[in-house]
N, C-alpha and C. Protein backbone atom coordinates (compact mmCIF):
# COMPACT_ATOMS: atom_id res chain seq x y z
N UNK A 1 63.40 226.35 192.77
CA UNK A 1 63.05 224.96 192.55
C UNK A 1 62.68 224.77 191.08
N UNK A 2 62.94 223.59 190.18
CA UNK A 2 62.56 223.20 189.13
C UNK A 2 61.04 222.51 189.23
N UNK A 3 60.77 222.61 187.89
CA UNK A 3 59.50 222.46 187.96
C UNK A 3 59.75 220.77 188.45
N UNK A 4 60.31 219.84 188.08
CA UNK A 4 60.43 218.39 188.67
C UNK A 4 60.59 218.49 189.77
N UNK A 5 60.91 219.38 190.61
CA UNK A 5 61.06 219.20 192.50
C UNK A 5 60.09 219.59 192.75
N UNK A 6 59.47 220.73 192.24
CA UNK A 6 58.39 220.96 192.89
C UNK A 6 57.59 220.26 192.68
N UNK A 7 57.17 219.29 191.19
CA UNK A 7 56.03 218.17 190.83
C UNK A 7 56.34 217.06 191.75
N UNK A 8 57.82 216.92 192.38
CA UNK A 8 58.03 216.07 192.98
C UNK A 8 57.51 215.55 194.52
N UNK A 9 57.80 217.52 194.92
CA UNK A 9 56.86 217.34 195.94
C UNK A 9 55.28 217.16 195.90
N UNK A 10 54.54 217.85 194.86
CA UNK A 10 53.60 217.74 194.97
C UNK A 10 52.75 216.32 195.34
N UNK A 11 53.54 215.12 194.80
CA UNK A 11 53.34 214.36 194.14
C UNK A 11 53.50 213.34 195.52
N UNK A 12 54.78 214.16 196.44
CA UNK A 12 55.05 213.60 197.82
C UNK A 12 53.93 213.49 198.98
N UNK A 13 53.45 215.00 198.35
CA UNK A 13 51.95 215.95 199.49
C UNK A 13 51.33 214.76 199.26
N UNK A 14 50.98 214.40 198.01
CA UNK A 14 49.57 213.83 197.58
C UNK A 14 49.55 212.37 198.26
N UNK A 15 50.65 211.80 198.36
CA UNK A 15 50.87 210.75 198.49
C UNK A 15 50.96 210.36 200.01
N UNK A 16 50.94 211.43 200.59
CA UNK A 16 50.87 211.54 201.93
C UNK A 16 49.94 211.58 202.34
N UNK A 17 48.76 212.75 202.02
CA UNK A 17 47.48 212.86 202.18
C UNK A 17 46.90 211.54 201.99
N UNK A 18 47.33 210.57 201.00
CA UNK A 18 46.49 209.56 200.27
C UNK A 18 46.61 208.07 201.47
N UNK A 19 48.02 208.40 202.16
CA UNK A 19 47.89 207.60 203.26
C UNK A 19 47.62 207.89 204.44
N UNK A 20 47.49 209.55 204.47
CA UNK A 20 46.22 209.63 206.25
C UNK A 20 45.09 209.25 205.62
N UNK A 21 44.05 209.49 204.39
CA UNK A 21 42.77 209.24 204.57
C UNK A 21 42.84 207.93 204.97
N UNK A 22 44.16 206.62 204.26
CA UNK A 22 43.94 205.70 203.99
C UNK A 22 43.59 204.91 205.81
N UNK A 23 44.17 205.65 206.26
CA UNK A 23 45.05 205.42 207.70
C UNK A 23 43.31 206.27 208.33
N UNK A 24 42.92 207.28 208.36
CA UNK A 24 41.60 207.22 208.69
C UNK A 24 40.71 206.25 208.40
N UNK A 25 40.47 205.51 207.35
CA UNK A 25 39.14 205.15 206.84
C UNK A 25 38.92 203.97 207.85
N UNK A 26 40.57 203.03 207.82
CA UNK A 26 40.81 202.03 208.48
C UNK A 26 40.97 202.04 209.96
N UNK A 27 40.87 203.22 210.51
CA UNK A 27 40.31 203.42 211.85
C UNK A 27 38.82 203.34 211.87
N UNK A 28 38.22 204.06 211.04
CA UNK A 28 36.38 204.18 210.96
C UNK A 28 36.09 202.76 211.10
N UNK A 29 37.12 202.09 210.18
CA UNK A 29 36.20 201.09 209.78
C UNK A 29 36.82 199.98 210.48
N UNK A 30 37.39 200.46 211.66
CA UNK A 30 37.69 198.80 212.93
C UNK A 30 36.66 199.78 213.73
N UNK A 31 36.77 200.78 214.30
CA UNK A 31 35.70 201.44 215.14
C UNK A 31 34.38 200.79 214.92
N UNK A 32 33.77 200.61 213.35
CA UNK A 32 32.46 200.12 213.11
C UNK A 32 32.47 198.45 213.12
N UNK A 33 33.53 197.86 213.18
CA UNK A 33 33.57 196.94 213.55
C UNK A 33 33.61 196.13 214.74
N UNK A 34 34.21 197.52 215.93
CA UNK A 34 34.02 197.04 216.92
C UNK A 34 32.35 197.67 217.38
N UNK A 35 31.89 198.29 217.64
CA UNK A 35 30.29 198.41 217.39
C UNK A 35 29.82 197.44 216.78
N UNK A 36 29.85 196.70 215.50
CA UNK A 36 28.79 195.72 215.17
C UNK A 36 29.09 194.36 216.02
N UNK A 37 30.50 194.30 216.35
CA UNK A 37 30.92 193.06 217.33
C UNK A 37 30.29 193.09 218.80
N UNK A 38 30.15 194.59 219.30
CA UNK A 38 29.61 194.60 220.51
C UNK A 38 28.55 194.78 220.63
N UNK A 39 27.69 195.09 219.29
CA UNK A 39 25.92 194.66 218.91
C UNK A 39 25.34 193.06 219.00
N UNK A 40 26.87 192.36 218.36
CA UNK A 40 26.11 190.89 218.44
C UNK A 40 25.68 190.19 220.06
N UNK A 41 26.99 191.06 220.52
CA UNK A 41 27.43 190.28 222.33
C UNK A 41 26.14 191.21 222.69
N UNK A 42 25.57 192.09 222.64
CA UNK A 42 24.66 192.70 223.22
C UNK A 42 23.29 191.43 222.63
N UNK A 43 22.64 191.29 221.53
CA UNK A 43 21.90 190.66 220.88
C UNK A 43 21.86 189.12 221.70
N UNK A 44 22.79 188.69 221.62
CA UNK A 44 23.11 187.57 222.24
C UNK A 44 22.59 187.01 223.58
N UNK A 45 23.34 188.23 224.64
CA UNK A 45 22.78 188.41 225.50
C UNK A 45 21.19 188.40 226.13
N UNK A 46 20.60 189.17 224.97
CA UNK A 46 19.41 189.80 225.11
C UNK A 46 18.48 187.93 225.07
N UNK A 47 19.27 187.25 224.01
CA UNK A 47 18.26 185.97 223.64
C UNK A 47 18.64 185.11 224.70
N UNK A 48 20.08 185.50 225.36
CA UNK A 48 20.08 184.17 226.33
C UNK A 48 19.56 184.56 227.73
N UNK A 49 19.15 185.92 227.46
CA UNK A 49 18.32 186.44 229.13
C UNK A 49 16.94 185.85 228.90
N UNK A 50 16.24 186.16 227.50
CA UNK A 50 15.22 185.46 227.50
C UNK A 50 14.83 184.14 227.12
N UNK A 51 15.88 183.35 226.58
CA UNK A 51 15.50 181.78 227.10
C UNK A 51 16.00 181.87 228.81
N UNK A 52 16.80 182.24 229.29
CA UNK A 52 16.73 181.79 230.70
C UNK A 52 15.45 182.27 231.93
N UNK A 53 14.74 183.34 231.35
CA UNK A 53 13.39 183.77 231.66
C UNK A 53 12.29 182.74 231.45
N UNK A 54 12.43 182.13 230.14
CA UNK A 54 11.47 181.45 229.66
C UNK A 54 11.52 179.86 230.69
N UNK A 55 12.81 179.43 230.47
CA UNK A 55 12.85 178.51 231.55
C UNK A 55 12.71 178.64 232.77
N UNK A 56 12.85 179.68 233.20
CA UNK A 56 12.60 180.02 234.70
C UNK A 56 10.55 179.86 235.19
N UNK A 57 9.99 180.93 233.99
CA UNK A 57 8.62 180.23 234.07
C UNK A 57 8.13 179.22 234.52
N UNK A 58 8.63 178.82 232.79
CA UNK A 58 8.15 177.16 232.82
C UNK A 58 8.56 176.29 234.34
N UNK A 59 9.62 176.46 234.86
CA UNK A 59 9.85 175.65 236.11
C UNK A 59 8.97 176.19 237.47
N UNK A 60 8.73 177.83 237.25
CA UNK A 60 8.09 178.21 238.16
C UNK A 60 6.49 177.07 237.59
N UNK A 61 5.92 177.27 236.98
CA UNK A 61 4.82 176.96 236.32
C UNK A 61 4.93 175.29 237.16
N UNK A 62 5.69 174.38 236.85
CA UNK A 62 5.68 173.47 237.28
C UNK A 62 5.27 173.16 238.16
N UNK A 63 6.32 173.93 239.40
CA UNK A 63 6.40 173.82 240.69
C UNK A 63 4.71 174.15 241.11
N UNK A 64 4.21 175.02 240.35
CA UNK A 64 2.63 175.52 241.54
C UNK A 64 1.45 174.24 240.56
């Protein structure tokens, strides 16, 4: 091989490597996106259990 085929490949490797990390990162980073999306629906949840608690009180409260 000449030194240009072989720089050529090198150059192929690198460029390859450079699109799995790229191709990893952008998995990490929908993965952490789906986690912070299923933090909000969790959060959410959490506030609409406790206004519906809170109203539930208050109506119990009423009633006696």
């Amino acid at each position: 091989m000449s030194y240009f085929t072989s720089r050529g490949l090198d150059l192929s490797s690198m460029q390859e490597e450079l699109v799995r990390d790229r191709i990893r990162t952008l998995h990490r980073e929908a993965e952490e996106h789906r986690r912070a999306a299923s933090l909000q629906r969790l959060q959410r949840a959490q506030r609409n259990a406790e206004r519906a608690s809170a109203r539930l009180r208050s109506a119990i409260l009423r009633l006696v």
